[in-house]
Protein backbone atom coordinates (compact mmCIF):
# COMPACT_ATOMS: atom_id res chain seq x y z
CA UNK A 1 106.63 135.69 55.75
CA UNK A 2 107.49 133.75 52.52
CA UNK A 3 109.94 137.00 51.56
CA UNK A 4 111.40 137.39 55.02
CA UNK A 5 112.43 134.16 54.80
CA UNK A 6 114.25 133.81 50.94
CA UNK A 7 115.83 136.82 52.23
CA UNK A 8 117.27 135.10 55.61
CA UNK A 9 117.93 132.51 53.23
CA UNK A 10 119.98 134.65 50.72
CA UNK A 11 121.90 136.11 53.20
CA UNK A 12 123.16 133.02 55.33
CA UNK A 13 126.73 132.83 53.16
CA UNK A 14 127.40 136.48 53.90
CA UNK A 15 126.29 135.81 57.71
CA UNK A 16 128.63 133.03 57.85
CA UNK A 17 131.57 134.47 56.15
CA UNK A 18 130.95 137.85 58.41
CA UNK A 19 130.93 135.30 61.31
CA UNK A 20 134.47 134.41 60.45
CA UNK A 21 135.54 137.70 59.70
CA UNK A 22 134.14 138.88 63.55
CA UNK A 23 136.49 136.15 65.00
CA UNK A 24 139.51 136.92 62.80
CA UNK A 25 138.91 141.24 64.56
CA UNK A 26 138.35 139.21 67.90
CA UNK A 27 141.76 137.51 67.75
CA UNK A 28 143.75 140.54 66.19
CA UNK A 29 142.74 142.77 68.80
CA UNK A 30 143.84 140.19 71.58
CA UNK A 31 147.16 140.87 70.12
CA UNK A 32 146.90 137.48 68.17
CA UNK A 33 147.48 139.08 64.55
CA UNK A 34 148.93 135.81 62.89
CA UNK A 35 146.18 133.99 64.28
CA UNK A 36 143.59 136.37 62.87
CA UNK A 37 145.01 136.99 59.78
CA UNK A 38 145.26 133.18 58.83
CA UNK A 39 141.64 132.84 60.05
CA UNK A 40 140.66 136.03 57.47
CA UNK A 41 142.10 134.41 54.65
CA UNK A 42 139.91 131.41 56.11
CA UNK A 43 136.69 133.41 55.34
CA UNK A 44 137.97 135.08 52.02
CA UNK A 45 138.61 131.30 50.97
CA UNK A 46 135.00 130.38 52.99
CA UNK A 47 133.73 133.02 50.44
CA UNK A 48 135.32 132.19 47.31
CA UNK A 49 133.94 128.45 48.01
CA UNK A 50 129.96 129.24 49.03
CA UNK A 51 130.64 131.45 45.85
CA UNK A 52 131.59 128.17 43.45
CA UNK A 53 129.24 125.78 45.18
CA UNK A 54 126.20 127.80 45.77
CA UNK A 55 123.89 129.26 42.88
CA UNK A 56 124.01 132.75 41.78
CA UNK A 57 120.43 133.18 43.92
CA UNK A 58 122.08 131.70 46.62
CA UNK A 59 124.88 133.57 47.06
CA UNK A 60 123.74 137.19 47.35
CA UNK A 61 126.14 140.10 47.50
CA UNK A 62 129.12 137.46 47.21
CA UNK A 63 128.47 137.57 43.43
CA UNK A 64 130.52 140.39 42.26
CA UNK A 65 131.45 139.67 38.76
CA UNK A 66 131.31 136.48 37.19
CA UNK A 67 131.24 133.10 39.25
CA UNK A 68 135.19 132.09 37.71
CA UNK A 69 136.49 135.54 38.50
CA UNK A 70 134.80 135.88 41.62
CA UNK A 71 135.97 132.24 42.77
CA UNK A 72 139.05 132.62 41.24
CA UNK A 73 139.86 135.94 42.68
CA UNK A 74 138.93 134.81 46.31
CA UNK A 75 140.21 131.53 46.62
CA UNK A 76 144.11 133.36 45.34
CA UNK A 77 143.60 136.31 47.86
CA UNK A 78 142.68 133.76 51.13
CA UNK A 79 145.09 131.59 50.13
CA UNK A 80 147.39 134.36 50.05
CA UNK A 81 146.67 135.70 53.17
CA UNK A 82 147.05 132.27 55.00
CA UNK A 83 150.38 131.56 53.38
CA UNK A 84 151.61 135.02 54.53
CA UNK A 85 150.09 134.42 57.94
CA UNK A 86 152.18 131.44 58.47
CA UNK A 87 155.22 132.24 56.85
CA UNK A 88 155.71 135.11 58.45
CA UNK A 89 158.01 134.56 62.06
CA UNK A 90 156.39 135.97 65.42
CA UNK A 91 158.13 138.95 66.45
CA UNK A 92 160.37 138.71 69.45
CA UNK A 93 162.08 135.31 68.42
CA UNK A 94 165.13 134.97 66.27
């Protein structure tokens, strides 16, 4: 029981960042692509943040490299995406 539960445990950032990611598919394929692509760069930036907060036992397969790349490298990329998301115009107006 004890190791069924540090691994629940370990996993709970990548369940909550997959979470995201599910609801970011859910609004893209109701034809709501800005919306969903600002809310993935919401979860790459969720990601990049359990990944600087958290300790490396913590985080589980969110530690890729080293903690200032990985946080670095995730935090840029979400904030990326969002930017894009809401700088680009809908289609259809103009």
């Amino acid at each position: 029981m004890d190791r069924s539960l540090r691994l629940a445990r370990l996993n709970l950032p990548l369940v909550a960042v997959t979470l995201v990611i599910a609801a970011a598919v859910i609004l893209v394929l109701a034809d709501r692509w800005r919306r969903g692509a600002f809310v993935f760069g919401g979860a790459v930036m969720l990601a990049g943040i359990l990944r600087w907060i958290l300790d490396p036992d913590q985080v589980g397969v969110l530690a890729v490299r080293s903690k200032t790349f990985d946080v670095g490298a995730m935090l840029t990329v979400g904030g990326v995406i969002m930017a894009l998301a809401v700088s680009i115009d809908p289609l259809g107006t103009g």
